[in-house]
C-alpha atoms as a PDB file:
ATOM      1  CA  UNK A   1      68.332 114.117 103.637  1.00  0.00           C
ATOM      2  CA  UNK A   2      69.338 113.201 100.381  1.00  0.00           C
ATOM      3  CA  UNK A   3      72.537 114.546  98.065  1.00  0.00           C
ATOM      4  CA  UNK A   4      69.800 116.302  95.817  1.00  0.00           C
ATOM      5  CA  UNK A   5      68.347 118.437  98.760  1.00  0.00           C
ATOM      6  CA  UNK A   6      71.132 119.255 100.026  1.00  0.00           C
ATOM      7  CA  UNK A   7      72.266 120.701  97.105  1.00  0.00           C
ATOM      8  CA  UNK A   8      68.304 122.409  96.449  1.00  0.00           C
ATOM      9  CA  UNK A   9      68.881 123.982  99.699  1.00  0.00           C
ATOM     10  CA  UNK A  10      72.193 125.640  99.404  1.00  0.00           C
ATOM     11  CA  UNK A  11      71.296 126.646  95.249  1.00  0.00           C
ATOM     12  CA  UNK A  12      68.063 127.866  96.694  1.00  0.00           C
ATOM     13  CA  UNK A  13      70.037 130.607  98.794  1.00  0.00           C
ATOM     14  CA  UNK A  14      71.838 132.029  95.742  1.00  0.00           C
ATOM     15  CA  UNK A  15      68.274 131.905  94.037  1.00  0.00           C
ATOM     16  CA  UNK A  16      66.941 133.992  96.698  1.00  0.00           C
ATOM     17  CA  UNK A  17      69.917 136.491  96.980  1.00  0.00           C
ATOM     18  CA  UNK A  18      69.639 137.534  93.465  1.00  0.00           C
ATOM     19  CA  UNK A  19      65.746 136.932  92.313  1.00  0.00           C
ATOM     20  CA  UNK A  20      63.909 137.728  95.819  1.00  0.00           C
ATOM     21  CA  UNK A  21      60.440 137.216  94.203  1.00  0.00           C
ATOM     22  CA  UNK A  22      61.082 133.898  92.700  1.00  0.00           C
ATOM     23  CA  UNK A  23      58.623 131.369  93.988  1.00  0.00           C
ATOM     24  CA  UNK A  24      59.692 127.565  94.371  1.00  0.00           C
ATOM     25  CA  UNK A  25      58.275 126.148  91.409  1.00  0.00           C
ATOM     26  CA  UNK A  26      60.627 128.221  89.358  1.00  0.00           C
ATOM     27  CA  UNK A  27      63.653 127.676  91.839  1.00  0.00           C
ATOM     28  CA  UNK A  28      62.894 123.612  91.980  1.00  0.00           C
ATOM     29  CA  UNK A  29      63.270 123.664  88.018  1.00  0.00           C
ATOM     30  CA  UNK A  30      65.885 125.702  87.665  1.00  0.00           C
ATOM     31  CA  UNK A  31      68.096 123.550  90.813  1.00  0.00           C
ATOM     32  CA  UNK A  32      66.692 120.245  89.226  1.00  0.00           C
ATOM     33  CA  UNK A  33      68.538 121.427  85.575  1.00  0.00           C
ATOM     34  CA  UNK A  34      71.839 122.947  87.313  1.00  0.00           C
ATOM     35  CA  UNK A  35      71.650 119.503  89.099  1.00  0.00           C
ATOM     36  CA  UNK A  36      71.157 117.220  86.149  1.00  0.00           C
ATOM     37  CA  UNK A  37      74.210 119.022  84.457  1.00  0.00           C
ATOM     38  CA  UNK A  38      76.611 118.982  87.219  1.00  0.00           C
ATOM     39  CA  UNK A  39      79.606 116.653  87.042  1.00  0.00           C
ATOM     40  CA  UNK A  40      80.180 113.625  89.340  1.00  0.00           C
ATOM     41  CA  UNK A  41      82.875 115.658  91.011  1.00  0.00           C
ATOM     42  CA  UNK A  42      80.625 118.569  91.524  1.00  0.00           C
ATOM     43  CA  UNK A  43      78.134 116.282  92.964  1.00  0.00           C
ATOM     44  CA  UNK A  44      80.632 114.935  95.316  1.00  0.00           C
ATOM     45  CA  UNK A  45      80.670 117.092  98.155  1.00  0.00           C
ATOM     46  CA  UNK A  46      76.968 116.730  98.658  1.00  0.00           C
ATOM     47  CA  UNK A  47      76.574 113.020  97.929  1.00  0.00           C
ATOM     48  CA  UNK A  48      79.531 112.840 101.155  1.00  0.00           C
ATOM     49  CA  UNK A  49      77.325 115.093 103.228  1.00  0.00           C
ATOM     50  CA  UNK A  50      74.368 112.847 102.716  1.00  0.00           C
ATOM     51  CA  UNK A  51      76.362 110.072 103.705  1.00  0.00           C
ATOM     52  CA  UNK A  52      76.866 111.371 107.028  1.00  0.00           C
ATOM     53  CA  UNK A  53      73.609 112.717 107.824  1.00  0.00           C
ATOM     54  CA  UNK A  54      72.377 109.201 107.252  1.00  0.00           C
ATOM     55  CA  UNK A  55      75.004 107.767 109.337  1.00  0.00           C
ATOM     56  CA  UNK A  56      73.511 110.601 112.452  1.00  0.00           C
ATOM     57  CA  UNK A  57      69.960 109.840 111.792  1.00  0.00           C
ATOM     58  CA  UNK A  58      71.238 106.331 111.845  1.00  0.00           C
ATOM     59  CA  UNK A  59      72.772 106.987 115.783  1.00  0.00           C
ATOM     60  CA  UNK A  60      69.857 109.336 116.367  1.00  0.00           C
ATOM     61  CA  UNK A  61      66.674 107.052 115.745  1.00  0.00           C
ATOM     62  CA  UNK A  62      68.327 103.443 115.932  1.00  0.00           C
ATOM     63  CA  UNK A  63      64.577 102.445 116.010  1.00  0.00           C
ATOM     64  CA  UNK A  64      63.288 104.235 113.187  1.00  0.00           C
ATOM     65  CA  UNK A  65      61.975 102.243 110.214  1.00  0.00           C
ATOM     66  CA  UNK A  66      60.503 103.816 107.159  1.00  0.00           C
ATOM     67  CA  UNK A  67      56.563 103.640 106.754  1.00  0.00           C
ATOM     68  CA  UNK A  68      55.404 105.326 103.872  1.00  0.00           C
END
């Protein structure tokens, strides 16, 4: 998973908590635009995360290649 969904899922929470009825379009504008104007050190924590989760898909699926 990338740093930008990682972030689009945790946002998406607070979304949810305080406009229940909000559908995803909305929410996936409204994340993309908070993500756009973050800072690099706000960014940070999640662009770390990714980093690992590649490294475990990495040690999880040493076979996997990327067919699109």
């Amino acid at each position: 998973m990338n740093c930008f969904l990682l972030y689009r899922h945790e946002k998406q929470k607070e979304i949810l908590a305080q406009c229940p009825g909000a559908n995803h379009r909305d929410i996936s504008k409204i994340i993309a635009k908070w993500w756009r104007q973050a800072t690099a050190e706000e960014k940070e924590p999640y662009v770390k995360k990714a980093a690992l989760e590649k490294i475990k898909h990495a040690r999880q699926y040493p076979t996997y290649k990327f067919m699109p």
